[in-house]
C-alpha atoms as a PDB file:
ATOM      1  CA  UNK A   1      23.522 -21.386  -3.081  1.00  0.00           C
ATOM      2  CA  UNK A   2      23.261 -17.783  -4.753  1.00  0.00           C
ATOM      3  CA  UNK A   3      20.209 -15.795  -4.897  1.00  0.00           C
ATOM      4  CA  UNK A   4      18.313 -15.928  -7.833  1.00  0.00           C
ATOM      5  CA  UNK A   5      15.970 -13.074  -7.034  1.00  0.00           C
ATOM      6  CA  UNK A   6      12.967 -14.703  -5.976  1.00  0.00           C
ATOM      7  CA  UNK A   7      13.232 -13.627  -2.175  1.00  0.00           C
ATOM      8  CA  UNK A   8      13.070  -9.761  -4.167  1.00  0.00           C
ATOM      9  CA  UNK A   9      10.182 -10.811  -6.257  1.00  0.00           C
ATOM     10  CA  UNK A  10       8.379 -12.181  -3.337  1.00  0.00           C
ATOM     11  CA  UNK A  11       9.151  -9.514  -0.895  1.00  0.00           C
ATOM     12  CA  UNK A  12       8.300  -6.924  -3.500  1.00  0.00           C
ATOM     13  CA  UNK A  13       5.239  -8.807  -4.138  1.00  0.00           C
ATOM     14  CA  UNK A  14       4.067  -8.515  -0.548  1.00  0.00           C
ATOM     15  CA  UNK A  15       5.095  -4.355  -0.617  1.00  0.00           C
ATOM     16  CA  UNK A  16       2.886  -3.991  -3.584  1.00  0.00           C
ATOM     17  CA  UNK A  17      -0.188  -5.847  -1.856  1.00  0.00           C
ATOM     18  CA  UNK A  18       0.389  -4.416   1.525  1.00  0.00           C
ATOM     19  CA  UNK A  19       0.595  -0.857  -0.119  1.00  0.00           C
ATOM     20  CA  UNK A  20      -2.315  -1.156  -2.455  1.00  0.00           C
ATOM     21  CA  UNK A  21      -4.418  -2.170   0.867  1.00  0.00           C
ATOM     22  CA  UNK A  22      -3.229   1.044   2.630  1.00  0.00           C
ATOM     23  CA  UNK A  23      -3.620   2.995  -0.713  1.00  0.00           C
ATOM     24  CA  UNK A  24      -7.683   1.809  -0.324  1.00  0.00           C
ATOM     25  CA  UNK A  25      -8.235   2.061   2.505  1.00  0.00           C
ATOM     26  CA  UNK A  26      -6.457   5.901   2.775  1.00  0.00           C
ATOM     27  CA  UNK A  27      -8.871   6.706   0.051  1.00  0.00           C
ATOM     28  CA  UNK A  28     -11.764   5.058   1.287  1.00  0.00           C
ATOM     29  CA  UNK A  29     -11.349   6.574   4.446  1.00  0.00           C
ATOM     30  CA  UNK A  30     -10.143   9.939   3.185  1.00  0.00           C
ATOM     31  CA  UNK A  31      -6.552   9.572   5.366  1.00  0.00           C
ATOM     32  CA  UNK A  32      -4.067  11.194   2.773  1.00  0.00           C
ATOM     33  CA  UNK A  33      -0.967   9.711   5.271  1.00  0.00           C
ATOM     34  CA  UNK A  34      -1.862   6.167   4.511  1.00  0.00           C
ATOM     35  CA  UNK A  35      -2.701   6.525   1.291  1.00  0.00           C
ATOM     36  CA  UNK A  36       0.574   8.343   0.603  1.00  0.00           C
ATOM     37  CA  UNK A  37       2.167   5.523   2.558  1.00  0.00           C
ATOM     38  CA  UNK A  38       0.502   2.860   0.989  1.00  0.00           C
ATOM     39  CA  UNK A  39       1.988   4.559  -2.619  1.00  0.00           C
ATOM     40  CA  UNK A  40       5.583   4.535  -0.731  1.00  0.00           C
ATOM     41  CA  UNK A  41       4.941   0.958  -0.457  1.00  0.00           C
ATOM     42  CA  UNK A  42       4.029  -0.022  -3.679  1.00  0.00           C
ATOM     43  CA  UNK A  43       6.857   1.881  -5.122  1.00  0.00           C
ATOM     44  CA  UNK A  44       8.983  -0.129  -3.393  1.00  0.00           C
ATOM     45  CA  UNK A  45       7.526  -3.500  -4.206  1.00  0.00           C
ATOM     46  CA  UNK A  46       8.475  -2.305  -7.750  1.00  0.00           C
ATOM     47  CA  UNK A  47      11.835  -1.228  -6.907  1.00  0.00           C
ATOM     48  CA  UNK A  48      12.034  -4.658  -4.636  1.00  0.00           C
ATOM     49  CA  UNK A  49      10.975  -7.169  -7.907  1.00  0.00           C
ATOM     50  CA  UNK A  50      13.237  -5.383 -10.362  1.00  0.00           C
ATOM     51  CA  UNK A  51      16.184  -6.053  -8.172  1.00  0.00           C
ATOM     52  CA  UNK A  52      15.095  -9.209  -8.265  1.00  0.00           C
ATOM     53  CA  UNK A  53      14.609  -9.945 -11.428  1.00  0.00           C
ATOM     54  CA  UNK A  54      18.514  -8.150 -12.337  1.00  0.00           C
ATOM     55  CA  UNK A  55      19.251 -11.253  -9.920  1.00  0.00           C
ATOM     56  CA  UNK A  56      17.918 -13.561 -12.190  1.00  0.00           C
END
């Protein structure tokens, strides 16, 4: 069965959530290192669903 994409849309879903909770939190908590991680993060849940959706 070939990949369609959706395992990249879904994992780049969960980067995007993951790293806009660690983006809040950084900032709520004034911690620059997990706020700059939680950007990492969401950059690559963006990088993660446009592969995916190439796949598709």
């Amino acid at each position: 069965m070939a990949d369609n994409g959706l395992s990249d849309k879904i994992k780049g879903g969960v980067n995007k959530v993951k790293g806009e909770v660690k983006d809040q939190v950084g900032n709520a908590t004034d911690n620059a290192s997990l706020q700059a991680e939680g950007k990492k993060d969401k950059l690559k849940g963006e990088v993660q669903e446009g592969i995916g959706k190439l796949k598709d």
